[in-house]
C-alpha atoms as a PDB file:
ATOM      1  CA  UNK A   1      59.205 -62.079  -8.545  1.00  0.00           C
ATOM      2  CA  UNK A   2      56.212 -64.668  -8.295  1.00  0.00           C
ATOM      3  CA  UNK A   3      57.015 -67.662  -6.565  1.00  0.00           C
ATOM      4  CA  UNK A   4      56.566 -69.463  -9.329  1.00  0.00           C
ATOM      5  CA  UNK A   5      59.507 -67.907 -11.191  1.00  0.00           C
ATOM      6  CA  UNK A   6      61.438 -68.113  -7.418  1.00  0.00           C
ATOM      7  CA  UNK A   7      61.224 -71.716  -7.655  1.00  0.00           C
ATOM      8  CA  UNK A   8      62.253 -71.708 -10.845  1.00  0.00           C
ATOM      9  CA  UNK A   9      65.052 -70.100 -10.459  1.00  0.00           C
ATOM     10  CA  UNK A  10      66.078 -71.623  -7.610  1.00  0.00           C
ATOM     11  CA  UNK A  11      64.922 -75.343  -9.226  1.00  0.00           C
ATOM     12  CA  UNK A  12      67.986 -73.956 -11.797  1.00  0.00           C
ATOM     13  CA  UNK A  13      70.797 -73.094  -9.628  1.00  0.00           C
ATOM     14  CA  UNK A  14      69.523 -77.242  -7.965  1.00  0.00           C
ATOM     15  CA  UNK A  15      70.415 -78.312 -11.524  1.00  0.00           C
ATOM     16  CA  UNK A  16      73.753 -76.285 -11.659  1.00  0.00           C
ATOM     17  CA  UNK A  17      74.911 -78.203  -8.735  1.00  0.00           C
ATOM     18  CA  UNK A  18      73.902 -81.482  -9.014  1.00  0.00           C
ATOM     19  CA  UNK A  19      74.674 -82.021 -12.756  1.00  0.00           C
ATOM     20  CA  UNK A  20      78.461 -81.184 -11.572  1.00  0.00           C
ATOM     21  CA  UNK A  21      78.398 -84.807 -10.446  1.00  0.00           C
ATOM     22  CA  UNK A  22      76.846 -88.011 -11.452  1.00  0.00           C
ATOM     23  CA  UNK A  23      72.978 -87.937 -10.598  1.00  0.00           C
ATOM     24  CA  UNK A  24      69.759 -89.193 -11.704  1.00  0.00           C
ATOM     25  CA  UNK A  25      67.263 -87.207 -13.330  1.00  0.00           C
ATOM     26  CA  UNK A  26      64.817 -87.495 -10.648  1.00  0.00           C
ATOM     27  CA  UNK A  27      66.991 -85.582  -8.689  1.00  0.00           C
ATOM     28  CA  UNK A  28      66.293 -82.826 -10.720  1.00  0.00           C
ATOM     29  CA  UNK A  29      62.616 -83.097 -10.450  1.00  0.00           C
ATOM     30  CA  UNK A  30      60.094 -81.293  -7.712  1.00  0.00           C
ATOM     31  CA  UNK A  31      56.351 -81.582  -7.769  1.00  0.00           C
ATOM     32  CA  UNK A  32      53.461 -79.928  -6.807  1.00  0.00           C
ATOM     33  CA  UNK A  33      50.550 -82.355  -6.850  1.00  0.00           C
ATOM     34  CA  UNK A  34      46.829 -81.460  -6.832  1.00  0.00           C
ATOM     35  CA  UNK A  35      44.839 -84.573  -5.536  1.00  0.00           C
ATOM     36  CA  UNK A  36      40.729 -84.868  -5.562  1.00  0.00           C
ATOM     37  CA  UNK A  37      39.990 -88.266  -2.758  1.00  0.00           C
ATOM     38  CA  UNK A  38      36.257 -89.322  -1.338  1.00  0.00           C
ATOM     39  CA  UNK A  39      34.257 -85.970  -2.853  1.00  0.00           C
ATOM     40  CA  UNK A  40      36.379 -83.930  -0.200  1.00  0.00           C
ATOM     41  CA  UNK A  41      37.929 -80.768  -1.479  1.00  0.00           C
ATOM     42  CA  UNK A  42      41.292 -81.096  -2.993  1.00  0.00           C
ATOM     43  CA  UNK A  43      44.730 -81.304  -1.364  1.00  0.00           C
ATOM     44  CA  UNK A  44      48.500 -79.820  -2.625  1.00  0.00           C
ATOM     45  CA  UNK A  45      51.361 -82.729  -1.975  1.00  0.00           C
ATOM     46  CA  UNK A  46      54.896 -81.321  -2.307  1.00  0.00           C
ATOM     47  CA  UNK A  47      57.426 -84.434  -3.751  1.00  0.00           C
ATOM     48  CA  UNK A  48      60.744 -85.278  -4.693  1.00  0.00           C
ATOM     49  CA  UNK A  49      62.174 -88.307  -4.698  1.00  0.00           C
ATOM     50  CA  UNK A  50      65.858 -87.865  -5.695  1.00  0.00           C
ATOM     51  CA  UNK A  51      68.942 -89.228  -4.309  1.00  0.00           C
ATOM     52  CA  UNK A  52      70.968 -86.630  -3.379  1.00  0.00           C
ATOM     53  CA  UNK A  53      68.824 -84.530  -1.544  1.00  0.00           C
ATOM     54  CA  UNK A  54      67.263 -87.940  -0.320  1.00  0.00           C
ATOM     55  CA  UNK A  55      64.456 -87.152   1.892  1.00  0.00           C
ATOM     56  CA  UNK A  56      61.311 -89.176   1.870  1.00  0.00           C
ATOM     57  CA  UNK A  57      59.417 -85.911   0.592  1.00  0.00           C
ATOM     58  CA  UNK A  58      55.572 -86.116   0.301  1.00  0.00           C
ATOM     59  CA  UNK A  59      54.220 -83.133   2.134  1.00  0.00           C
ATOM     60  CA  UNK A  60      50.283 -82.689   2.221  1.00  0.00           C
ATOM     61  CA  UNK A  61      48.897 -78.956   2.111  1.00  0.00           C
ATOM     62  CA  UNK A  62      45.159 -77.607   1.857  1.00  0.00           C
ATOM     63  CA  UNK A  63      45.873 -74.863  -0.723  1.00  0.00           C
ATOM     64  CA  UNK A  64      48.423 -74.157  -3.733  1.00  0.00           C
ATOM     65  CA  UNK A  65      49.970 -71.223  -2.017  1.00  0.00           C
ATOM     66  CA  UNK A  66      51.067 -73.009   1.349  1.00  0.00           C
ATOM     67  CA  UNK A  67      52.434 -75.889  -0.962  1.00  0.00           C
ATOM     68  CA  UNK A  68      53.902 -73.381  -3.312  1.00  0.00           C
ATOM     69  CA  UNK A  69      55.855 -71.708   0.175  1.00  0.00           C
ATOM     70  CA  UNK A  70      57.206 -75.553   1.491  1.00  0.00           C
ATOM     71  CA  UNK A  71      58.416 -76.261  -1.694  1.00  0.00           C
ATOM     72  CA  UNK A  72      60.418 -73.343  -2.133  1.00  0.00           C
ATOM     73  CA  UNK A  73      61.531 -73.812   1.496  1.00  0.00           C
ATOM     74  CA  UNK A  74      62.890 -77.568   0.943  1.00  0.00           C
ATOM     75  CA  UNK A  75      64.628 -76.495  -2.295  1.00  0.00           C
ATOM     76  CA  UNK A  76      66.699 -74.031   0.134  1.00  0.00           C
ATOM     77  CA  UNK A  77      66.997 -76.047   2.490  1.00  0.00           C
ATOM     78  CA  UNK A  78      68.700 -78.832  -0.203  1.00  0.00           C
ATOM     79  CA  UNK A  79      70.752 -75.978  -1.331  1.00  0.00           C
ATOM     80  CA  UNK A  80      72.010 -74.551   1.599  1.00  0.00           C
ATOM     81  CA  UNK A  81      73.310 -78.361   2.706  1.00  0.00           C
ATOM     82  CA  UNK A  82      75.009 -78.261  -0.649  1.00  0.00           C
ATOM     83  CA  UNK A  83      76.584 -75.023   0.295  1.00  0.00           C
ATOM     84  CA  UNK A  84      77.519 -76.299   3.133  1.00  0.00           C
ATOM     85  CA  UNK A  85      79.135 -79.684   2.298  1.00  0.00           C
ATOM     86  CA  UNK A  86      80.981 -77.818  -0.005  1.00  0.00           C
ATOM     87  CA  UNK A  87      82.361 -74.779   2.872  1.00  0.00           C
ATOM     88  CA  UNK A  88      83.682 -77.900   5.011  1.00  0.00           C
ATOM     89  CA  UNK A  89      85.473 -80.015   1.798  1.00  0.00           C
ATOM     90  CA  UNK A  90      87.186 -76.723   1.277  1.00  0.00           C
ATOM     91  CA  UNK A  91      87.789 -76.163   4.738  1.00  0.00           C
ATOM     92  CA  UNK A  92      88.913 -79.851   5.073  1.00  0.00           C
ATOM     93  CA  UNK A  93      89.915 -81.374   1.718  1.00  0.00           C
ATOM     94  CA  UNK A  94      91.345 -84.045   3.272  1.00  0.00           C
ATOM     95  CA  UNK A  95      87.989 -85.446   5.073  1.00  0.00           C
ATOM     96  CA  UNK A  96      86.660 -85.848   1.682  1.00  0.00           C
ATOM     97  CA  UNK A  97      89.422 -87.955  -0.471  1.00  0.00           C
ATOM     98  CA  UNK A  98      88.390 -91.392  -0.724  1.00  0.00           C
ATOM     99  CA  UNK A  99      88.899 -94.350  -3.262  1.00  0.00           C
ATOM    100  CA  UNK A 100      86.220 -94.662  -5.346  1.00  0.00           C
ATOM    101  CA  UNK A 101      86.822 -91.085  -6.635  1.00  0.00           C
ATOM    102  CA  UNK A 102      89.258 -89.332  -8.263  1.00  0.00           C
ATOM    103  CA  UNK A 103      92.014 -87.372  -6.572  1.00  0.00           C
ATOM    104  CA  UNK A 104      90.430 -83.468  -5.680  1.00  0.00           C
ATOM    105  CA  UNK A 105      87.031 -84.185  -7.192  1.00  0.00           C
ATOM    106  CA  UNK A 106      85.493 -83.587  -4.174  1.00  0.00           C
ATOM    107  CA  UNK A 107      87.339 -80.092  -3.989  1.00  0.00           C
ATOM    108  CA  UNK A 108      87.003 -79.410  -7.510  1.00  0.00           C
ATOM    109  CA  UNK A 109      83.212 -79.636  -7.393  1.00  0.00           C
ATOM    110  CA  UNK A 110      82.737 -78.048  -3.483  1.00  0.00           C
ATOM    111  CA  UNK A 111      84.518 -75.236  -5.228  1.00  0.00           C
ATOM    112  CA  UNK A 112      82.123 -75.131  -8.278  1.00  0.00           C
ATOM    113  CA  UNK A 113      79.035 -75.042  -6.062  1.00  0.00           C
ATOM    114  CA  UNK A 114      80.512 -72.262  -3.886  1.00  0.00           C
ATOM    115  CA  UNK A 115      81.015 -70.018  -7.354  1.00  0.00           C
ATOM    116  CA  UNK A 116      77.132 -70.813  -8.638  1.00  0.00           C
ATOM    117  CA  UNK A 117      76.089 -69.670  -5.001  1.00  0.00           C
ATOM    118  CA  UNK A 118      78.496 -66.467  -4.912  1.00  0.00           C
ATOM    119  CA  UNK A 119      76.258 -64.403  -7.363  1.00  0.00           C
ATOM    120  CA  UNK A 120      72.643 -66.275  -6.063  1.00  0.00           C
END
């Protein structure tokens, strides 16, 4: 598998999980930016600028291929803390009722994530 069709993937099972809740649709967008500044070669800047994954994310590389390897790295990385918000609601349902959302939500959608991850 190319990394291109890695991030892909992995920019799908991203989708999966955040569309179980309410999110904007920059948080479903990643970038790879190719920028040409004062006649020096180019430079790679890996973005996104969602919410729920809410790092500041504007990463400068000097080729494709290391850009290409961050950005596949920071999608895991936003994946894996969804995997692991949702181990501890299920672990600790309780921690995670509040009063702006509906009774079990929480556990109903830490649940969901866990079953998108089981076969990933």
């Amino acid at each position: 598998m190319t990394k291109e069709q890695e991030i892909t993937k992995l920019t799908e099972i991203w989708y999966q999980i955040v569309g179980l809740d309410y999110h904007k649709d920059k948080d479903c967008h990643w970038y790879i930016d190719k920028v040409w500044s004062y006649g020096e070669p180019p430079k790679y800047s890996v973005e996104h600028y969602g919410y729920i994954f809410h790092e500041d994310l504007n990463m400068e590389f000097k080729t494709y291929k290391e850009a290409e390897i961050y950005l596949l790295e920071i999608i895991k990385e936003a994946i894996g803390r969804e995997e692991k918000w949702a181990k501890d609601v299920v672990k600790h349902p309780e921690k995670y009722e509040s009063d702006w959302v509906e009774e079990g939500h929480n556990l109903k959608n830490a649940k969901k994530i866990l079953e998108i991850l089981k076969d990933k």
